[in-house]
N, C-alpha and C. Protein backbone atom coordinates (compact mmCIF):
# COMPACT_ATOMS: atom_id res chain seq x y z
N UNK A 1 14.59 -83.56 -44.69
CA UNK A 1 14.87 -83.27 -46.08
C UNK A 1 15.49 -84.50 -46.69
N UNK A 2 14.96 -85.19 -47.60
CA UNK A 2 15.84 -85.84 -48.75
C UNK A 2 16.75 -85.69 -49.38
N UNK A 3 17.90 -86.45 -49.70
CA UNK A 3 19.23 -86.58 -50.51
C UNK A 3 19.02 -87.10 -51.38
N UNK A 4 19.71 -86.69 -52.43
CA UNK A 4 19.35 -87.24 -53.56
C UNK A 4 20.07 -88.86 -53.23
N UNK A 5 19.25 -89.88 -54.01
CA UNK A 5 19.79 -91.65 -53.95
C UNK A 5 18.95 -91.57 -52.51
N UNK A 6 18.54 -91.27 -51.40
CA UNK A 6 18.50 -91.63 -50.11
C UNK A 6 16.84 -91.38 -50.68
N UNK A 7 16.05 -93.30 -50.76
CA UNK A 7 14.74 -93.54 -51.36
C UNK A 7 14.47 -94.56 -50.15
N UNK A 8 14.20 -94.08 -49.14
CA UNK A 8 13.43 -95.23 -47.91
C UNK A 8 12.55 -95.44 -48.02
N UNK A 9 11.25 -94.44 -48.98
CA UNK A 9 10.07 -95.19 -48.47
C UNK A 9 9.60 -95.70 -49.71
N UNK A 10 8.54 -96.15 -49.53
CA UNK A 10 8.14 -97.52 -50.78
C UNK A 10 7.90 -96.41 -52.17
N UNK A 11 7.57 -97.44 -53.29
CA UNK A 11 7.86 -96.56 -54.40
C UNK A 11 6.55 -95.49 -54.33
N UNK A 12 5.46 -96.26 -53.99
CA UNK A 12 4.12 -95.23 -54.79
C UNK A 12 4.53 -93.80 -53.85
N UNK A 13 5.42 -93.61 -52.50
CA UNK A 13 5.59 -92.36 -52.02
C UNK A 13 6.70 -91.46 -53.27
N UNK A 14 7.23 -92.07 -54.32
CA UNK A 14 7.75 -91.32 -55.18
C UNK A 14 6.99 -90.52 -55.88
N UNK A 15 6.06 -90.62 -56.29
CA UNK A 15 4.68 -90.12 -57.02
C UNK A 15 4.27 -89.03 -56.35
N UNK A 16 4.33 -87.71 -57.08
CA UNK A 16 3.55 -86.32 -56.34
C UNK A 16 2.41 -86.54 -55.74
N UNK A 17 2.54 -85.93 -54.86
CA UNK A 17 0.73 -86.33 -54.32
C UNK A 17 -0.57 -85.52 -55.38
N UNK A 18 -1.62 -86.03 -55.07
CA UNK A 18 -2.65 -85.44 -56.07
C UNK A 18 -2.78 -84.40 -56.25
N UNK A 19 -2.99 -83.67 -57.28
CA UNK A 19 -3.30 -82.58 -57.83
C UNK A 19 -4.49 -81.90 -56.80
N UNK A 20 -4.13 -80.87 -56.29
CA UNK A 20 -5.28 -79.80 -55.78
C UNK A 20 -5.28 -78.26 -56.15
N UNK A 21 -6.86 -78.30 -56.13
CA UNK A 21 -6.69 -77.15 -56.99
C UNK A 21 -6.47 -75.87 -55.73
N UNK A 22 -6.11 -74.93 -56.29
CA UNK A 22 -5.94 -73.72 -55.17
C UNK A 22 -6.74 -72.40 -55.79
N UNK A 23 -7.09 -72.49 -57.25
CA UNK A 23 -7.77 -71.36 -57.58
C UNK A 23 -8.62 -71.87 -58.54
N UNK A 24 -9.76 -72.41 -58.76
CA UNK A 24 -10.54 -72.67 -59.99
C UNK A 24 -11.24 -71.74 -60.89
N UNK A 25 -10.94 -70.64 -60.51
CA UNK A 25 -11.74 -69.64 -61.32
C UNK A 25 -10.75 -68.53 -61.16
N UNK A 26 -9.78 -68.35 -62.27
CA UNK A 26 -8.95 -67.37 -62.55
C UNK A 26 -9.92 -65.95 -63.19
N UNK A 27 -9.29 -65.06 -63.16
CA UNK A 27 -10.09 -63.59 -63.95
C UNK A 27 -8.97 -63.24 -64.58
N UNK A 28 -9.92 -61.93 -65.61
CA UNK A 28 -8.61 -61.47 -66.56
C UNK A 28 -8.41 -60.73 -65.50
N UNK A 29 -7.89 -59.47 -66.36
CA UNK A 29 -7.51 -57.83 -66.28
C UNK A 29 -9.09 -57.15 -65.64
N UNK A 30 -10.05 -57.39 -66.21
CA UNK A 30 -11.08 -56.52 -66.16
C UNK A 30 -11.32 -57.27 -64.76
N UNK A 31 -11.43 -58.70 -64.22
CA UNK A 31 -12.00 -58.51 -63.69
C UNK A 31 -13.53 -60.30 -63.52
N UNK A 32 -13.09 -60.44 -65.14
CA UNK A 32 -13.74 -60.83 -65.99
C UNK A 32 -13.24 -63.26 -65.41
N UNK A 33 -14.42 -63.51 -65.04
CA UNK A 33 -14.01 -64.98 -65.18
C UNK A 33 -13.70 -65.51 -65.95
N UNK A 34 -12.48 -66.43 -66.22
CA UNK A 34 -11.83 -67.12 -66.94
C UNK A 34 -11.86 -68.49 -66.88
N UNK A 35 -11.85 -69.10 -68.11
CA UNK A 35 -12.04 -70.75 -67.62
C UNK A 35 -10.99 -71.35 -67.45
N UNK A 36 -10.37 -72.62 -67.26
CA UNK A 36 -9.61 -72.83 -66.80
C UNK A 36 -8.62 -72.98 -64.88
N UNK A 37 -8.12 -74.09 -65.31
CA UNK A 37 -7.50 -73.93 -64.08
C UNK A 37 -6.26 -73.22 -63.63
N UNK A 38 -5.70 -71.90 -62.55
CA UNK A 38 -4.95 -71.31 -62.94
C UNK A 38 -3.64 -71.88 -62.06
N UNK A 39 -4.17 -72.57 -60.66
CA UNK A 39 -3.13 -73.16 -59.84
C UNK A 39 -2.87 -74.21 -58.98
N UNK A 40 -2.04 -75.02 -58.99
CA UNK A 40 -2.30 -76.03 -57.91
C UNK A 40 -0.79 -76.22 -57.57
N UNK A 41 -0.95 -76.95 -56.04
CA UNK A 41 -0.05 -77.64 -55.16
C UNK A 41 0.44 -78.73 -55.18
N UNK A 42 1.70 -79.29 -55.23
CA UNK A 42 1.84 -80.39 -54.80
C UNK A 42 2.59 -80.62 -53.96
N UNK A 43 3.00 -81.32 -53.02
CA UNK A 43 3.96 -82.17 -52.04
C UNK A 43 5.13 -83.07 -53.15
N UNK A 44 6.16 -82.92 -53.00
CA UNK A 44 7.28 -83.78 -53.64
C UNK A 44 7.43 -84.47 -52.86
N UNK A 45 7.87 -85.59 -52.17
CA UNK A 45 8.42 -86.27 -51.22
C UNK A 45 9.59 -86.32 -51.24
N UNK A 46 10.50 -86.72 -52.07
CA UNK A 46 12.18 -87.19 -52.70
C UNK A 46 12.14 -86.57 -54.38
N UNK A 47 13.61 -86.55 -54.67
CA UNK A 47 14.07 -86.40 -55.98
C UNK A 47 13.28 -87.05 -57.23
N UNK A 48 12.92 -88.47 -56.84
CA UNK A 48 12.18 -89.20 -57.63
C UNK A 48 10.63 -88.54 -58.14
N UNK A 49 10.08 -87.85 -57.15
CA UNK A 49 8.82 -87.56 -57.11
C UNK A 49 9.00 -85.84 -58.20
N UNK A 50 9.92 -85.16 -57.89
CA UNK A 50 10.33 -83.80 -58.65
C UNK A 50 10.57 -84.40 -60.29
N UNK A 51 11.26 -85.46 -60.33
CA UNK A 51 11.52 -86.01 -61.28
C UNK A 51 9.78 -86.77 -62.53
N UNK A 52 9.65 -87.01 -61.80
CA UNK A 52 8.10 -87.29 -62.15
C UNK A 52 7.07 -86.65 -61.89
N UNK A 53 7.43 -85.59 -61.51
CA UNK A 53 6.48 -84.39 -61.83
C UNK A 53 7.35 -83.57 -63.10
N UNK A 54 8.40 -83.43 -63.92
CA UNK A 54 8.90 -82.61 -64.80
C UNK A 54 8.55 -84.07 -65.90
N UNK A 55 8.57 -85.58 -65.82
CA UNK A 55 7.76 -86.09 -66.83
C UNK A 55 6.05 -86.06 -66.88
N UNK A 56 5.27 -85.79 -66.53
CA UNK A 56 4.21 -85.25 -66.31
C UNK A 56 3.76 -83.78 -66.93
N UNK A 57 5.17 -83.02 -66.48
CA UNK A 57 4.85 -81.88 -67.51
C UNK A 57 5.01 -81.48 -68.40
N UNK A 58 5.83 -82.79 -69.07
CA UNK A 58 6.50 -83.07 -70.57
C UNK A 58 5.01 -83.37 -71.63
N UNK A 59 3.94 -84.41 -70.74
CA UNK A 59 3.14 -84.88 -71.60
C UNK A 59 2.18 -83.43 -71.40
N UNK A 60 2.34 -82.37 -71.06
CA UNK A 60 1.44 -80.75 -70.98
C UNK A 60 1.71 -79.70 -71.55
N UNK A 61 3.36 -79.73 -71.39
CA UNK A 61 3.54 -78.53 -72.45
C UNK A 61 3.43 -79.16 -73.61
N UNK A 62 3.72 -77.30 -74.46
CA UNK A 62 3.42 -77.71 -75.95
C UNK A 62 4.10 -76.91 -76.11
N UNK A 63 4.90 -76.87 -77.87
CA UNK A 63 5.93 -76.18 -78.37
C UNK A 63 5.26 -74.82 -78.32
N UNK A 64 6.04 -73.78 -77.97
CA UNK A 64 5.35 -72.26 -77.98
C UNK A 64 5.58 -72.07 -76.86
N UNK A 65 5.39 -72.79 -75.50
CA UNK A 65 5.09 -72.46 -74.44
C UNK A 65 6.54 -72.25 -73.48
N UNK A 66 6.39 -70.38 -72.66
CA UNK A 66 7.25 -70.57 -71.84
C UNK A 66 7.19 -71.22 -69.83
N UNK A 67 8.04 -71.38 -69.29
CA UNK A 67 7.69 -71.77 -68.09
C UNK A 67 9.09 -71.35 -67.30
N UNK A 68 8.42 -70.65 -66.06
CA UNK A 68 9.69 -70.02 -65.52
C UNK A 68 9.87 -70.86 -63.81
N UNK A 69 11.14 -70.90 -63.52
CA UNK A 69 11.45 -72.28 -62.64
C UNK A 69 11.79 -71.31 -61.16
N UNK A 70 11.37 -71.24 -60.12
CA UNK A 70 11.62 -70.55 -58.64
C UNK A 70 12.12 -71.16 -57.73
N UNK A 71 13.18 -70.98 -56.96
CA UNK A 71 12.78 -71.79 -55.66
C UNK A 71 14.48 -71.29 -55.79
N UNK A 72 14.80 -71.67 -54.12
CA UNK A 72 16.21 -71.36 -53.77
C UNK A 72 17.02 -72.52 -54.21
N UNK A 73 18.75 -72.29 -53.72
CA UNK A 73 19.43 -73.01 -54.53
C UNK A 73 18.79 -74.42 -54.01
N UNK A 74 19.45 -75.72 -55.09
CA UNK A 74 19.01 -76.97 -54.45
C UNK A 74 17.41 -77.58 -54.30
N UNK A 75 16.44 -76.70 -54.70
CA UNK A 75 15.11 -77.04 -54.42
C UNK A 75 14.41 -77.54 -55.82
N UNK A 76 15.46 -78.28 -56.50
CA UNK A 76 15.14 -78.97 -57.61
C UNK A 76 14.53 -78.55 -58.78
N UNK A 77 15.00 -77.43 -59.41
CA UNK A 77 14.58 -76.57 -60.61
C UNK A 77 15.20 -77.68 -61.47
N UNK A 78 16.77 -78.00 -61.49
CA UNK A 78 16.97 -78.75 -62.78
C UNK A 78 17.03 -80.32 -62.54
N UNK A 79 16.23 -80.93 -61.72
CA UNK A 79 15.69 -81.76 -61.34
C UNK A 79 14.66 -82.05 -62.39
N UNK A 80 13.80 -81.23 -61.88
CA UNK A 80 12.38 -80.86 -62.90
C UNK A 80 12.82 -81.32 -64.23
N UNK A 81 13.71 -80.33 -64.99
CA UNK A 81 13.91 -80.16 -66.34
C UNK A 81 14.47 -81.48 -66.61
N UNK A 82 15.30 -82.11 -65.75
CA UNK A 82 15.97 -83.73 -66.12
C UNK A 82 14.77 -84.26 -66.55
N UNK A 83 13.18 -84.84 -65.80
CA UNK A 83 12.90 -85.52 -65.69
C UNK A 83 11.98 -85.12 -67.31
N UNK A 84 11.85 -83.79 -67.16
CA UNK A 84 10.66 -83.29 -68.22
C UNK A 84 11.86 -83.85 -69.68
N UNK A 85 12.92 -83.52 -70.10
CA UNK A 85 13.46 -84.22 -70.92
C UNK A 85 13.36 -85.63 -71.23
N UNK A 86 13.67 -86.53 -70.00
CA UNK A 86 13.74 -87.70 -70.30
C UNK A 86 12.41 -88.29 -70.40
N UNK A 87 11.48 -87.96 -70.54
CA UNK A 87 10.25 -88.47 -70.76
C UNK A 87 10.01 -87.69 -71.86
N UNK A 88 10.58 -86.59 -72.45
CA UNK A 88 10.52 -86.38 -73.97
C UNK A 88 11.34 -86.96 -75.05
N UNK A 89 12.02 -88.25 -74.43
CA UNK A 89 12.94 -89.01 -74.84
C UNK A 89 14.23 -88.66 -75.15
N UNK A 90 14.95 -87.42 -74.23
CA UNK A 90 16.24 -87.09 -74.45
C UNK A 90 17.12 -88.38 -73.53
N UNK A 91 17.99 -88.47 -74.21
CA UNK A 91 19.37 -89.71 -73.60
C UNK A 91 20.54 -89.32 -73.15
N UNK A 92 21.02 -87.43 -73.22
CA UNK A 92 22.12 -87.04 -72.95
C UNK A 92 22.03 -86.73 -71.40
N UNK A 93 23.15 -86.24 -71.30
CA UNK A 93 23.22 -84.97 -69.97
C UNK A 93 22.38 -84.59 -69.84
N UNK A 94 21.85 -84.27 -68.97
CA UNK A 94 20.94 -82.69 -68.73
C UNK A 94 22.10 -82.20 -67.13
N UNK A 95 22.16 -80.78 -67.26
CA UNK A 95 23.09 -80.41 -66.59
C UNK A 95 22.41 -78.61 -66.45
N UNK A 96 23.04 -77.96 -65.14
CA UNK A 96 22.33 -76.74 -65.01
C UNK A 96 23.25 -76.03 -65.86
N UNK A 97 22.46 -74.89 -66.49
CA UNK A 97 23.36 -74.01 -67.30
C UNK A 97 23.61 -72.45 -66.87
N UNK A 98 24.25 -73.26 -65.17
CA UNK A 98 24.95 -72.00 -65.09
C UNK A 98 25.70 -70.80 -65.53
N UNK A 99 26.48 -71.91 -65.80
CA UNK A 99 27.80 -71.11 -66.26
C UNK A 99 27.40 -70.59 -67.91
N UNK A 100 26.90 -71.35 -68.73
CA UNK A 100 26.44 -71.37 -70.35
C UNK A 100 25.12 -70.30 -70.22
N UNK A 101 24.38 -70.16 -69.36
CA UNK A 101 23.60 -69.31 -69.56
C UNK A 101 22.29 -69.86 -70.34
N UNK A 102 22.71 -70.80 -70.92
CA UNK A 102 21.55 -71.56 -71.82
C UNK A 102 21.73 -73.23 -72.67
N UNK A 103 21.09 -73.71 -72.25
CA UNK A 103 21.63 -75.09 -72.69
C UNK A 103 20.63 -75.50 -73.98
N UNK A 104 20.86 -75.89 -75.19
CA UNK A 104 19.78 -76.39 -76.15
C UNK A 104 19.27 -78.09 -76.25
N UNK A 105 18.10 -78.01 -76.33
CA UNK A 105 18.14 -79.85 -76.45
C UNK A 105 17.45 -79.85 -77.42
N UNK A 106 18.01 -80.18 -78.42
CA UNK A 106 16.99 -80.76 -79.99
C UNK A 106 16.46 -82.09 -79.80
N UNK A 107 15.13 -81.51 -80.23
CA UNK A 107 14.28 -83.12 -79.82
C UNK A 107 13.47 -83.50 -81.04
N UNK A 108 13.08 -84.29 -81.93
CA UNK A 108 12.56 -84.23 -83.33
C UNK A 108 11.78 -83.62 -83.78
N UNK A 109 10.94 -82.78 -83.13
CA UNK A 109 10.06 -82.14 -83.41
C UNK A 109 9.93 -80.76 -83.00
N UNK A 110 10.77 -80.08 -82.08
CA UNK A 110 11.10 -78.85 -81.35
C UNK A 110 12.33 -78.94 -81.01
N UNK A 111 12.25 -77.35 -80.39
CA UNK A 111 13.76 -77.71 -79.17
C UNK A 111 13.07 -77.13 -77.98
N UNK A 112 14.00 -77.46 -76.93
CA UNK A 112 13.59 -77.23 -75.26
C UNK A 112 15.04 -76.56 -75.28
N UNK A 113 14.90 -75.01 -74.88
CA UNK A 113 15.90 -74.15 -73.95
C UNK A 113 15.92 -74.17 -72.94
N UNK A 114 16.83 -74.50 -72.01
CA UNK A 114 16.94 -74.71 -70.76
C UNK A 114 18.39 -73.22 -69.95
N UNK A 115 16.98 -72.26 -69.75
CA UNK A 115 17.59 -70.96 -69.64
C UNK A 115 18.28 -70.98 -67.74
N UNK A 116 19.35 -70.59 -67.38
CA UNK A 116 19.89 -70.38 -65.64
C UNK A 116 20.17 -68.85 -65.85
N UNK A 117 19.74 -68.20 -65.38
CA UNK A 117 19.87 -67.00 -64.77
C UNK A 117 20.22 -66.19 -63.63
N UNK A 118 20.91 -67.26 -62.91
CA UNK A 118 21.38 -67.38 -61.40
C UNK A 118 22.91 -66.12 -61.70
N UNK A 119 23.59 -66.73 -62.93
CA UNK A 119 24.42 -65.57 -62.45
C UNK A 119 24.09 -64.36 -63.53
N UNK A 120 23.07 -64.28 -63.94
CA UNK A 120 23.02 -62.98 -65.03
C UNK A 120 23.15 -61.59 -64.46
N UNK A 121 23.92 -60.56 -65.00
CA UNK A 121 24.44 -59.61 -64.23
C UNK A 121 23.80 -58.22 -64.93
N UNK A 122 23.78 -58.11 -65.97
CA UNK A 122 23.73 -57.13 -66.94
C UNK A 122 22.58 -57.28 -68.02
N UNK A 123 21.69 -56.42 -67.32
CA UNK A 123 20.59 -56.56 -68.66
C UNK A 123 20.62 -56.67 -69.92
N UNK A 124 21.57 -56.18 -70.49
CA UNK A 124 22.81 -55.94 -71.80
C UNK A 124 22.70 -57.24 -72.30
N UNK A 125 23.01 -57.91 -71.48
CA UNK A 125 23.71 -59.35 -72.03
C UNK A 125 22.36 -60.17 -72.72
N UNK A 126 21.10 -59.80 -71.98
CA UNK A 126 20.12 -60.67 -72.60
C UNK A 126 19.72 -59.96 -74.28
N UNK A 127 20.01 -58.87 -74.32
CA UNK A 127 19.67 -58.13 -75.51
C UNK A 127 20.41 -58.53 -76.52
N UNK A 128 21.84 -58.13 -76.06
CA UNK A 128 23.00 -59.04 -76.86
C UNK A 128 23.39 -60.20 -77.36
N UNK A 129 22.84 -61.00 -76.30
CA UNK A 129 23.17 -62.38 -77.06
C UNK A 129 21.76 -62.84 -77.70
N UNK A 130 20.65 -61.39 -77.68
CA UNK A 130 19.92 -62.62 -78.75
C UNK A 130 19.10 -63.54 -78.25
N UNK A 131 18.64 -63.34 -76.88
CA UNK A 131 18.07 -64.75 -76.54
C UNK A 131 16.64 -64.74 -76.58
N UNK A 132 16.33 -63.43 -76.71
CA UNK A 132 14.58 -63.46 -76.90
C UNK A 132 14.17 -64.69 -78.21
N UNK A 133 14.98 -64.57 -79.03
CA UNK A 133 14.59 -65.25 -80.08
C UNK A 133 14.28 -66.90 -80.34
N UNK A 134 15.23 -67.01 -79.08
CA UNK A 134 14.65 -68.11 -78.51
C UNK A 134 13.18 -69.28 -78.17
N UNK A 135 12.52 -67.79 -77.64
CA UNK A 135 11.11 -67.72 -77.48
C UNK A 135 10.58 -67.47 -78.27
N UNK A 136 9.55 -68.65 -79.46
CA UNK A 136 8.96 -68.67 -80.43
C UNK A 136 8.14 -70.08 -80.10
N UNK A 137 7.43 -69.88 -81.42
CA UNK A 137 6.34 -71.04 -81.76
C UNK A 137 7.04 -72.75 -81.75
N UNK A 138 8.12 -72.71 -81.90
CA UNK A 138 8.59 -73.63 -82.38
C UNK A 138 9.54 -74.53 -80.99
N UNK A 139 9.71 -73.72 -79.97
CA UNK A 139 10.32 -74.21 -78.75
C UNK A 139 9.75 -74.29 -77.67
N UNK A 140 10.02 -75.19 -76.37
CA UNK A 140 9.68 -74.84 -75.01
C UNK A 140 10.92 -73.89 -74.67
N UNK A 141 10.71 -73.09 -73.65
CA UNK A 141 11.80 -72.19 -73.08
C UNK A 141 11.55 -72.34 -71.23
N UNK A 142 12.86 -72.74 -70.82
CA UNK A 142 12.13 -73.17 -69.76
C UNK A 142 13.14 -72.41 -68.60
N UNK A 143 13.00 -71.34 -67.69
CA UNK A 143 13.81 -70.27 -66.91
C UNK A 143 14.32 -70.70 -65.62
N UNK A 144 15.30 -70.91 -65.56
CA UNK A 144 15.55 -70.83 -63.81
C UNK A 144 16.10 -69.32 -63.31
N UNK A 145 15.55 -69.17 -62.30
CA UNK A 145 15.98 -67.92 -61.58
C UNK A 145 15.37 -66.94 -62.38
N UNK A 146 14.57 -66.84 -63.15
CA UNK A 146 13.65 -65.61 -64.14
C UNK A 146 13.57 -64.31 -63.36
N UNK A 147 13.44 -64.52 -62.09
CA UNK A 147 13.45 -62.77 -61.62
C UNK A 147 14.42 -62.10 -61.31
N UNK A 148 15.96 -62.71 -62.31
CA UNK A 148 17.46 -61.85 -62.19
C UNK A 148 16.97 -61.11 -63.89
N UNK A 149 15.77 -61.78 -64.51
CA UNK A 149 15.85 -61.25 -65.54
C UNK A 149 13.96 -60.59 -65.99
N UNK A 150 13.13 -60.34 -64.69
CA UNK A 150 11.93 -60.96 -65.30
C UNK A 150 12.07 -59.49 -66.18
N UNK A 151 12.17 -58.45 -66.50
CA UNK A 151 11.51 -57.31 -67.25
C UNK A 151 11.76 -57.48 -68.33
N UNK A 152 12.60 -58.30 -68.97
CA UNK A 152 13.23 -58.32 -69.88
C UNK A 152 12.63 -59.92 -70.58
N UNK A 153 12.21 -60.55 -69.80
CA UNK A 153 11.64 -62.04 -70.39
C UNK A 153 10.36 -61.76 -70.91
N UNK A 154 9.70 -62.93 -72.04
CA UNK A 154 8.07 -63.19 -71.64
C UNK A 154 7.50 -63.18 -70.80
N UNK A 155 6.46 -62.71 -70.65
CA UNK A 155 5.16 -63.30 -69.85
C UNK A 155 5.79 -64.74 -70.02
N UNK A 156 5.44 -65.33 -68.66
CA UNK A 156 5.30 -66.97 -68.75
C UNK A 156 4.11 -67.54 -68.76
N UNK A 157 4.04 -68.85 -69.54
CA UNK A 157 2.67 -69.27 -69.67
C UNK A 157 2.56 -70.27 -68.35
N UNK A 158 3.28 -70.80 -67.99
CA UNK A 158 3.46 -71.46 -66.54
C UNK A 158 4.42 -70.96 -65.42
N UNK A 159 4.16 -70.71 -64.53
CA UNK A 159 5.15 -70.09 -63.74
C UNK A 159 5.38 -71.50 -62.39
N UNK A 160 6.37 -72.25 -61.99
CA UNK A 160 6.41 -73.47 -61.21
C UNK A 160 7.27 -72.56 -60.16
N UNK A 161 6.95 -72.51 -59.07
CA UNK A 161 7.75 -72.52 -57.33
C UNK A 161 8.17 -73.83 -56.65
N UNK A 162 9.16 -73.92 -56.46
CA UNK A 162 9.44 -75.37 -55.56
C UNK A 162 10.31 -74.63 -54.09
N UNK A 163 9.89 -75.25 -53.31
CA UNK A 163 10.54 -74.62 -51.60
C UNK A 163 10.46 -76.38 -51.67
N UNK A 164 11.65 -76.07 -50.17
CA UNK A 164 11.86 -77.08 -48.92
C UNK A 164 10.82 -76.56 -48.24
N UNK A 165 9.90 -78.32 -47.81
CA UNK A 165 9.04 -78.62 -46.36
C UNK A 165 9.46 -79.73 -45.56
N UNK A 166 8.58 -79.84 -44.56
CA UNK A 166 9.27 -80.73 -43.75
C UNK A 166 8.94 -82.22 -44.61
N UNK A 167 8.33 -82.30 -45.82
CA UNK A 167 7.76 -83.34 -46.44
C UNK A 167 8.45 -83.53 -47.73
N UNK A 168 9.64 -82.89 -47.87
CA UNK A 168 10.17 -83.13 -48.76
C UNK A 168 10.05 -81.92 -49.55
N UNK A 169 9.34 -81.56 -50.76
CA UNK A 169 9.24 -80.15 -51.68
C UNK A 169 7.83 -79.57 -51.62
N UNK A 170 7.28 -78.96 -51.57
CA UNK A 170 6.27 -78.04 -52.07
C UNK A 170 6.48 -77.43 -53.70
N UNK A 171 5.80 -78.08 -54.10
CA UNK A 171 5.18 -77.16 -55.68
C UNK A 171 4.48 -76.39 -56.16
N UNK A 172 4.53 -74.77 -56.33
CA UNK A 172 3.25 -74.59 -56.77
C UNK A 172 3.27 -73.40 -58.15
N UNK A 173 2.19 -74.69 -58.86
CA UNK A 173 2.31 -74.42 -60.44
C UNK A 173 1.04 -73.61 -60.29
N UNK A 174 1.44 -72.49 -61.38
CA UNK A 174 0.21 -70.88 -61.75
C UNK A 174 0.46 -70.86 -63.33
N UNK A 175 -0.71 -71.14 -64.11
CA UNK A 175 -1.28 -70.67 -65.05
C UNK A 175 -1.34 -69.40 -65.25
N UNK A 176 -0.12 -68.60 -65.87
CA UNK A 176 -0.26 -66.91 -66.02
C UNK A 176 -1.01 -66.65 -67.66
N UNK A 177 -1.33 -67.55 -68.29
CA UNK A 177 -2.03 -67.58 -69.52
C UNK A 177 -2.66 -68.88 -70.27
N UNK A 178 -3.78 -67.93 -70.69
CA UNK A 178 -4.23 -69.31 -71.24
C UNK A 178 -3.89 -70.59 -71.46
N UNK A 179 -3.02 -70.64 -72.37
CA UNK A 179 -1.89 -71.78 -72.54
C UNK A 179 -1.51 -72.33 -71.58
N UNK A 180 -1.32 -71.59 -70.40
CA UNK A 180 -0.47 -72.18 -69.25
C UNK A 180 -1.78 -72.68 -68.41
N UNK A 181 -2.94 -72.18 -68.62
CA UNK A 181 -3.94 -72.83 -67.75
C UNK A 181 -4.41 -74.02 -68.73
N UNK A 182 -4.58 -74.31 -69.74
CA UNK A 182 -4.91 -75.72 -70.46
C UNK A 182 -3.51 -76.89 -69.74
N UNK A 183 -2.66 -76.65 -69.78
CA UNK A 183 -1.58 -76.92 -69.62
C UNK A 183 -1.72 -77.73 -67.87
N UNK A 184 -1.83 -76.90 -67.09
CA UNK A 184 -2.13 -77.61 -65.99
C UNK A 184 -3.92 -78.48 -65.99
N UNK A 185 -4.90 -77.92 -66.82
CA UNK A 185 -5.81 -78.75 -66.49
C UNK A 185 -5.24 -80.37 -67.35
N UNK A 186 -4.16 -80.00 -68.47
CA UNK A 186 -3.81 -81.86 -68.98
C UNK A 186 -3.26 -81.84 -67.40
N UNK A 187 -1.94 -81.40 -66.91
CA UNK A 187 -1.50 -82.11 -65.71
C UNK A 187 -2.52 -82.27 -64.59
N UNK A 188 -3.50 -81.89 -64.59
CA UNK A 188 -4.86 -82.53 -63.65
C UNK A 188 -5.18 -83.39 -63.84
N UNK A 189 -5.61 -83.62 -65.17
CA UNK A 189 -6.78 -84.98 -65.75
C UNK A 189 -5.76 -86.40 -65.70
C-alpha cells in the first residue's frame, strides 16, 4: 500500500492505468439496450494517480450532475475531490467535510458540493437542513459515504468505488444514467 508523499516509482506510474471497459452495453428497466458506456476499472497506483483521476473527471462532469464517492476509510474519496477541484482551478483547502457535513466551492461558473456522510445519524437532518436543494442544474454534488444516506439522496449520475489492492487502489466508475454514461465515455476518449 502507498503513503501519501511515499512516490518511488517513475512518474508515468502516477497516471491511472487505461481505461477498460467492463460493460459496453448497458439496458434500461425494460430490458431495452442502451448506448453508452456504463462502467470501467481502473488501477490507482499512489495518491498522485487518485489525484489525476478526480482531474480527469473534472474535464467530464458537467454542472447538473451528481456523483456518489465509496470505499472504506482512507481509500481516497477526498483525494479524488482535491484533485477534481484543482483542475477546475480551485486554490483553497479542500478538506473532508466531516464534521460540516458539506463543504461549498464556488467556482465561476457553478458550485461543486462536497457532501461526507460518514457521520450522518438521523434522516431528519437531511430534510432539515435543506440539502436536497443543493442538487440542481446549476451544481456538481459530489457524496462520500452516500449509503448512510442513499434513500433519501438522488439517483446518482456517476457512482465511483475505490478499495485497497495489492497495486495500490482499484476504481470502479458506473454510469447509473445517461449523463453519467456520456460522462465516462469523455473520461474514455
Amino acid at each position: 500500500m502507498s503513503h501519501a508523499g511515499d512516490d518511488s516509482r517513475p512518474p508515468a506510474a502516477n497516471k491511472p492505468d487505461p481505461v477498460r471497459a467492463a460493460d459496453a452495453s448497458p439496458t434500461d428497466q425494460q430490458g431495452d439496450p442502451q448506448p453508452g458506456l456504463s462502467r470501467i476499472e481502473l488501477t490507482l497506483a499512489d495518491e498522485a494517480a487518485t489525484r489525476s483521476l478526480g482531474a480527469r473527471l473534472a474535464a467530464a462532469l458537467r454542472p447538473g450532475m451528481s456523483v456518489w464517492l465509496s470505499g472504506s476509510l482512507g481509500a481516497g474519496k477526498t483525494t479524488l475531490v482535491r484533485g477534481l477541484l484543482q483542475a477546475l482551478d480551485y486554490h483553497g483547502r479542500v478538506k473532508s467535510p466531516t464534521y460540516t457535513l458539506v463543504e461549498l466551492y464556488s467556482l465561476s461558473s457553478f458550485n461543486v458540493y462536497h457532501f461526507d456522510l460518514y457521520r450522518f445519524a438521523d434522516p431528519m437532518e437531511w430534510e432539515e437542513a435543506g440539502l436536497r436543494e443543493y442538487f440542481n442544474a446549476y451544481s456538481i454534488c459530489l457524496v462520500e459515504w452516500p449509503e448512510r444516506a442513499a434513500e433519501w439522496l438522488p439517483e446518482p449520475d456517476l457512482a465511483i468505488r475505490l478499495a485497497f489492492t495489492a497495486e495500490g487502489r482499484a476504481a470502479e466508475l458506473t454510469g447509473r444514467t445517461e449523463a453519467g454514461r456520456r460522462c465516462l465515455e469523455r473520461l474514455a476518449a
